[in-house]
Each structure stands twice: as structure tokens, then as C-alpha cells.
PDB file of N, CA and C in Angstrom:
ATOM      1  N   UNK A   1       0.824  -1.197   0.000  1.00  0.00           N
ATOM      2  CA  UNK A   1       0.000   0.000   0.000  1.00  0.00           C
ATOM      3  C   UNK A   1       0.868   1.260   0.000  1.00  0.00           C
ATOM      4  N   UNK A   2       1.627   0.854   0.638  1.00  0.00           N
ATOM      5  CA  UNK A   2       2.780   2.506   0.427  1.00  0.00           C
ATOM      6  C   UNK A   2       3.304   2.671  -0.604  1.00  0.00           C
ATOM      7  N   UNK A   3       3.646   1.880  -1.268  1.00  0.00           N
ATOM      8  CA  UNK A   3       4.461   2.373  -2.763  1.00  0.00           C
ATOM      9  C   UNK A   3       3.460   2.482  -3.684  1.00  0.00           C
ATOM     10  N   UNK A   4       2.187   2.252  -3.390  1.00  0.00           N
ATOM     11  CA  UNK A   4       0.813   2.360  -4.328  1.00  0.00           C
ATOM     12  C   UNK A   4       0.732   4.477  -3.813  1.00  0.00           C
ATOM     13  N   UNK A   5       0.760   4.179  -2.778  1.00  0.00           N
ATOM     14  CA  UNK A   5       0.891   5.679  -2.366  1.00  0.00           C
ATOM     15  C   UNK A   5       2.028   6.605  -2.855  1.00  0.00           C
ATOM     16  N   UNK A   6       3.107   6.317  -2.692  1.00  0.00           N
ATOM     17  CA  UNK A   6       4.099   6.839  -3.289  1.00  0.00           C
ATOM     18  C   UNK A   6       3.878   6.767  -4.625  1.00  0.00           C
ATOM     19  N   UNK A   7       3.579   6.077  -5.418  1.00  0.00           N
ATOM     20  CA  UNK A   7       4.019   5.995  -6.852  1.00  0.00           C
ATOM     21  C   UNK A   7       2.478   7.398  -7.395  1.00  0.00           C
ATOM     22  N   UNK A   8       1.382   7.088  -6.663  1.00  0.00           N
ATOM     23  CA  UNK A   8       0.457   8.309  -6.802  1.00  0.00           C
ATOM     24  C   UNK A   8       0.867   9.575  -6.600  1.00  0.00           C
ATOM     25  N   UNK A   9       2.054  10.076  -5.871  1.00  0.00           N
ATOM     26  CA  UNK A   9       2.659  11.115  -5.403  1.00  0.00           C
ATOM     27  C   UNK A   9       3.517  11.254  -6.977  1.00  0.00           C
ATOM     28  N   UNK A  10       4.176  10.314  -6.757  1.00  0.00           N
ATOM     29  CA  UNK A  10       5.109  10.743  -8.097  1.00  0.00           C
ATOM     30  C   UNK A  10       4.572  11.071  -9.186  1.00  0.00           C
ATOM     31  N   UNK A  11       3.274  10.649  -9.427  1.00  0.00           N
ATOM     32  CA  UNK A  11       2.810  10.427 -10.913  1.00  0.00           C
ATOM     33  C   UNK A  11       1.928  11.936 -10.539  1.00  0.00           C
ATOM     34  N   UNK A  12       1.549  12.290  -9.824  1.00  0.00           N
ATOM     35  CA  UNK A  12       0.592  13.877  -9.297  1.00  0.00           C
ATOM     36  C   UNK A  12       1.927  14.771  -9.675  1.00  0.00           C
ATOM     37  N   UNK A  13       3.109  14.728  -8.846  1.00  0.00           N
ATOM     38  CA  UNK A  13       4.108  15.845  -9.158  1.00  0.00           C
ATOM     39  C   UNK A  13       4.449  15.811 -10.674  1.00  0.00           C
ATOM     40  N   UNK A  14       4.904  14.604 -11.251  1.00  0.00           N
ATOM     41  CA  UNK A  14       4.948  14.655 -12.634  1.00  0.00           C
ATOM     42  C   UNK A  14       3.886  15.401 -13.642  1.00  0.00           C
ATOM     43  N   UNK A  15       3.045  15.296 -13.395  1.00  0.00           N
ATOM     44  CA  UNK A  15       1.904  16.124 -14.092  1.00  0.00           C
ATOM     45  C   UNK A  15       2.145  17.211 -13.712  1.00  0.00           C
ATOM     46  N   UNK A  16       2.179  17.691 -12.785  1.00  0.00           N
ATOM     47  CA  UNK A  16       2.562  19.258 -12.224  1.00  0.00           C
ATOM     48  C   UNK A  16       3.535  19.763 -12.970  1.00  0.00           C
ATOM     49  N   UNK A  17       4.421  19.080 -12.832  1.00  0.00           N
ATOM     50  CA  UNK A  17       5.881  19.578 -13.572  1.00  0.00           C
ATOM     51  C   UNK A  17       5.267  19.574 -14.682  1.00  0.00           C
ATOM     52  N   UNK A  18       4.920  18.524 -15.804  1.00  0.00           N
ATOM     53  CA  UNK A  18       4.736  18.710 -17.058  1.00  0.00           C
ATOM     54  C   UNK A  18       3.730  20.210 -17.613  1.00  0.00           C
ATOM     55  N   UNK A  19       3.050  20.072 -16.415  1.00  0.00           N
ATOM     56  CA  UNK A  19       2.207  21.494 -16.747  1.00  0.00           C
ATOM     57  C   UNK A  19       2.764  22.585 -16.697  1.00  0.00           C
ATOM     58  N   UNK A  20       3.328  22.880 -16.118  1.00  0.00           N
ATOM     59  CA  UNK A  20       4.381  24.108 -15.432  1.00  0.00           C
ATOM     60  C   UNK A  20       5.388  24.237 -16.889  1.00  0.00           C
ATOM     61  N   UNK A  21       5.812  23.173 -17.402  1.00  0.00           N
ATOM     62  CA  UNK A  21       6.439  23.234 -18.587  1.00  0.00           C
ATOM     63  C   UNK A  21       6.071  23.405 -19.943  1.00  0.00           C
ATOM     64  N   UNK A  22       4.754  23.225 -20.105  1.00  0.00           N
ATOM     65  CA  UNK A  22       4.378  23.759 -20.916  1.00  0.00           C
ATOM     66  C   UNK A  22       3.697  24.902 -20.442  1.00  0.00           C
ATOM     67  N   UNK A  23       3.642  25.573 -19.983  1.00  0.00           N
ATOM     68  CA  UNK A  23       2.858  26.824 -19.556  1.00  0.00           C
ATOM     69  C   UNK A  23       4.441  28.140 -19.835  1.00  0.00           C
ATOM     70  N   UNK A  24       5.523  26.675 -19.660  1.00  0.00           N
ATOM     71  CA  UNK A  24       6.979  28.499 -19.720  1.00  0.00           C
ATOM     72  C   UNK A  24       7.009  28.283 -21.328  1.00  0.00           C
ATOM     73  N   UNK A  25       6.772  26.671 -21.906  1.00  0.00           N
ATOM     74  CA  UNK A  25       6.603  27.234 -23.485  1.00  0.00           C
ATOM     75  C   UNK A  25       5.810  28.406 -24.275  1.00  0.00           C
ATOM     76  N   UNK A  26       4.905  27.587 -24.118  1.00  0.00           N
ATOM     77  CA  UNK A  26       3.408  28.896 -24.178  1.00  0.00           C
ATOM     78  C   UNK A  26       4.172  30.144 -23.825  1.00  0.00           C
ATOM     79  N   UNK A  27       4.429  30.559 -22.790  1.00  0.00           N
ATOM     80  CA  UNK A  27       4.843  31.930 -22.916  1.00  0.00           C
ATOM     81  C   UNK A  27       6.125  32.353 -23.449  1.00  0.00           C
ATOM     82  N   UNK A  28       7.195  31.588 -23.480  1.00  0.00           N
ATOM     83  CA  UNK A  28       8.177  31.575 -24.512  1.00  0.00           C
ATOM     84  C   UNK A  28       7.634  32.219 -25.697  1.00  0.00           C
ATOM     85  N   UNK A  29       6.918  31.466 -26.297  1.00  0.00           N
ATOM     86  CA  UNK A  29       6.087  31.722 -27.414  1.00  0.00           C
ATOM     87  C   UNK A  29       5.747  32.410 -27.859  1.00  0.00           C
ATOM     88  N   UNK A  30       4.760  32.568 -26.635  1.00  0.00           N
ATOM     89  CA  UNK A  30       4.044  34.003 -26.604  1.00  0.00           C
ATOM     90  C   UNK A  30       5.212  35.165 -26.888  1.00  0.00           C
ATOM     91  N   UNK A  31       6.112  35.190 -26.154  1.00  0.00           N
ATOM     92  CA  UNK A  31       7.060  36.536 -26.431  1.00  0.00           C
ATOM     93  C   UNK A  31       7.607  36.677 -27.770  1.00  0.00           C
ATOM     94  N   UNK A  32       8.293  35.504 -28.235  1.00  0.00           N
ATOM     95  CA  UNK A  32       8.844  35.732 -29.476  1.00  0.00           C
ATOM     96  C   UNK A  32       7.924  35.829 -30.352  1.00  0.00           C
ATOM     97  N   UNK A  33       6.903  35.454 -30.469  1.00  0.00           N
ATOM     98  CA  UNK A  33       5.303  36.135 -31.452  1.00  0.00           C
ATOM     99  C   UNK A  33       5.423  37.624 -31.489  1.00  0.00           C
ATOM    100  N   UNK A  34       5.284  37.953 -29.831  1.00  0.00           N
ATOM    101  CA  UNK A  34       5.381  39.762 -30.028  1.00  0.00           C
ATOM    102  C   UNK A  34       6.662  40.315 -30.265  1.00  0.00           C
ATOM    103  N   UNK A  35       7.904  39.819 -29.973  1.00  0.00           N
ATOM    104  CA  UNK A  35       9.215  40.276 -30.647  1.00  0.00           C
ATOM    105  C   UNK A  35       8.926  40.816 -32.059  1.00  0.00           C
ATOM    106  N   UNK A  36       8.709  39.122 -32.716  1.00  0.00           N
ATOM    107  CA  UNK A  36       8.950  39.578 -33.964  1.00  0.00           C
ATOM    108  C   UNK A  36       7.208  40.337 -34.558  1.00  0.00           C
ATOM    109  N   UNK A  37       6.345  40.777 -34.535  1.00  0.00           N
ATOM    110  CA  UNK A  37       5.691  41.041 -34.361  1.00  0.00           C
ATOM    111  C   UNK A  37       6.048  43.026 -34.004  1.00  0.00           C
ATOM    112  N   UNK A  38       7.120  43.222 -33.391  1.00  0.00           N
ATOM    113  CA  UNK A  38       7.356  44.246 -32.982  1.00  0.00           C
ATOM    114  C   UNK A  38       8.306  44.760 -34.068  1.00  0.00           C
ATOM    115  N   UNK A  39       9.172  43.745 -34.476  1.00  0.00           N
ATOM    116  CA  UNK A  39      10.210  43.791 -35.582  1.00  0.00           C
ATOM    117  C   UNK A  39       9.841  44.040 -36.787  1.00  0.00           C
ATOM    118  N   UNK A  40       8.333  43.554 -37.199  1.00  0.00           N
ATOM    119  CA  UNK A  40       7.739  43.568 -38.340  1.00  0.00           C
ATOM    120  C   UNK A  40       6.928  45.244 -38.404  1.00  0.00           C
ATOM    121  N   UNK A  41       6.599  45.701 -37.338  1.00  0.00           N
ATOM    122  CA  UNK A  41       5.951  46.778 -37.174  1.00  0.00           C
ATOM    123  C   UNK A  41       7.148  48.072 -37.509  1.00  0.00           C
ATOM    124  N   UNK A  42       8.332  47.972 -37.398  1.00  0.00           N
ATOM    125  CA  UNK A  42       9.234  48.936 -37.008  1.00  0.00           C
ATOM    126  C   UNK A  42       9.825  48.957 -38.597  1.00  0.00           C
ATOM    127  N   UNK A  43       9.874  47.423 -39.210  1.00  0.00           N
ATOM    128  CA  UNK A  43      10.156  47.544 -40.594  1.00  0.00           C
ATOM    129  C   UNK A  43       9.065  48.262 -41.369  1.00  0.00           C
ATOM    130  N   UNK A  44       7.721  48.404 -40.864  1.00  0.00           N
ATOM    131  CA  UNK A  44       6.870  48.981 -42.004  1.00  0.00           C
ATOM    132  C   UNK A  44       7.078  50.563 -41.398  1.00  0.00           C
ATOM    133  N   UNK A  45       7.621  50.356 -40.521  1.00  0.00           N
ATOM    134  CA  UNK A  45       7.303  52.348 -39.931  1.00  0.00           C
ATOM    135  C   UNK A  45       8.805  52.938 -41.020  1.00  0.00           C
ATOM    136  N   UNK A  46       9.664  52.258 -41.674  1.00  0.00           N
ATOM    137  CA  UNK A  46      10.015  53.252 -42.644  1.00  0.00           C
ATOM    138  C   UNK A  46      11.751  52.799 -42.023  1.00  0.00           C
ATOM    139  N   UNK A  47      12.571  54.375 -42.112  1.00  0.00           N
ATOM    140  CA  UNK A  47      13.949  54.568 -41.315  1.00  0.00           C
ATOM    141  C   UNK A  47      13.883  53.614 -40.233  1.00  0.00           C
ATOM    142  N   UNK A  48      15.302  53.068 -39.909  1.00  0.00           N
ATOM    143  CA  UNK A  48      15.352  52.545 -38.507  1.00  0.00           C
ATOM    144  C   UNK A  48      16.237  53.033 -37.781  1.00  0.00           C
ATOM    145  N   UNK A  49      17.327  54.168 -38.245  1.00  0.00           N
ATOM    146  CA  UNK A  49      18.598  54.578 -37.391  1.00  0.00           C
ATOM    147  C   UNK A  49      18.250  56.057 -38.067  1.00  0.00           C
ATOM    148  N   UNK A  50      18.719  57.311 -36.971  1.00  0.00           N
ATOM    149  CA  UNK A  50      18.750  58.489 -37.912  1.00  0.00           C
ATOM    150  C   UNK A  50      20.568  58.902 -38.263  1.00  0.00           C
ATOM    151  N   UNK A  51      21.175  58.071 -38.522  1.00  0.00           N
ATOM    152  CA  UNK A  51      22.640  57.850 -38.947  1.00  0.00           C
ATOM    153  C   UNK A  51      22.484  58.323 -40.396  1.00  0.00           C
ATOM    154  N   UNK A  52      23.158  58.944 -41.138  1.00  0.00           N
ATOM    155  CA  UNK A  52      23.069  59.090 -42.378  1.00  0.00           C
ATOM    156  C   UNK A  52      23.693  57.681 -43.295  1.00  0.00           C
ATOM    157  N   UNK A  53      23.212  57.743 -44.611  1.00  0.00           N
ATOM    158  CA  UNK A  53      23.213  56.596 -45.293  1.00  0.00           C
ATOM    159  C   UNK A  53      24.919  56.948 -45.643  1.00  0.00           C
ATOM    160  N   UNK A  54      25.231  55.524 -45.801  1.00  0.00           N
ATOM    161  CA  UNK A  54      27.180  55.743 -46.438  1.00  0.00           C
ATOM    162  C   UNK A  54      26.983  56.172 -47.649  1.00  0.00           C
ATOM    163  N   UNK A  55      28.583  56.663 -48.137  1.00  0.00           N
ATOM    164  CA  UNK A  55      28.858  57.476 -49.621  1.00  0.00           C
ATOM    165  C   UNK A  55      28.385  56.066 -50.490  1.00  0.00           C
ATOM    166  N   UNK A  56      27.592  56.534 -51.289  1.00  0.00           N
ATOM    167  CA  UNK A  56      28.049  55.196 -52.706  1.00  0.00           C
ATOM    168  C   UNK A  56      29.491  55.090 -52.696  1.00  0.00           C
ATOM    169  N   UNK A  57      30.229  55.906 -53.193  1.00  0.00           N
ATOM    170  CA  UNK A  57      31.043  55.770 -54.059  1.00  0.00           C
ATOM    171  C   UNK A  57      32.266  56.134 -52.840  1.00  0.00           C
ATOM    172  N   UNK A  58      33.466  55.973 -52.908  1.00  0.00           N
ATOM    173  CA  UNK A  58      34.804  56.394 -52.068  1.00  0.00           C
ATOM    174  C   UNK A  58      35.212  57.886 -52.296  1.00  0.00           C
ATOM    175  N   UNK A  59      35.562  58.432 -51.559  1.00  0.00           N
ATOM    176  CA  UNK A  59      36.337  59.959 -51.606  1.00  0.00           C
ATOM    177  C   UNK A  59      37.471  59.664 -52.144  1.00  0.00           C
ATOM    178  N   UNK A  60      37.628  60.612 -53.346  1.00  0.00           N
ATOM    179  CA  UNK A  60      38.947  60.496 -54.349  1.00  0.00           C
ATOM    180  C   UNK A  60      40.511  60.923 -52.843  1.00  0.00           C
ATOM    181  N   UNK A  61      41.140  60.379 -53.095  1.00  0.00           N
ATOM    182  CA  UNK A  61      42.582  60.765 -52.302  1.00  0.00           C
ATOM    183  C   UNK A  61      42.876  62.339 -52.788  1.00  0.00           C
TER     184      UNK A  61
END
């Protein structure tokens, strides 16, 4: 009867854990969705640095 008990303990925490682990995926997820999501927004807003663009061409010596 005790290791019927114990092994119910183990198999309850295991589920716990497994849940808990997918719940940090899911939000993993979730973030890099809105990363890039944020990345995609900033490419349609146009400029991304106010640095001026380089010479085409080289300065003669």
C-alpha cells in the first residue's frame, strides 16, 4: 500500500511539472510572437537609425 501511495505522489508531481512546462513554453512563445511582431511593425514604420546613409562611391585621395 505505500508504494501504491508513493508511486500516486510521483505520478501527481509529474503532471505538475509537465504542466508548469508547458505553460513556460506557451509563454516563450508568446514573447517571441510579439518580438517579432514588434520587428515587423518597425520595418513597415520606414527609417530605422537616424545615422546618415554611407557614400556610394569612395572619396577620391
Amino acid at each position: 500500500m505505500y508504494e501504491y501511495e508513493l508511486s500516486q505522489l510521483r505520478s501527481a508531481e509529474l503532471l505538475r511539472q509537465a504542466e508548469n512546462e508547458r505553460l513556460a513554453r506557451e509563454a516563450v512563445r508568446g514573447r517571441r510572437a510579439a518580438r517579432r511582431e514588434a520587428v515587423r511593425q518597425e520595418a513597415e514604420s520606414g527609417v530605422h537609425t537616424d545615422r546618415p546613409r554611407r557614400l556610394r562611391f569612395l572619396r577620391a585621395a
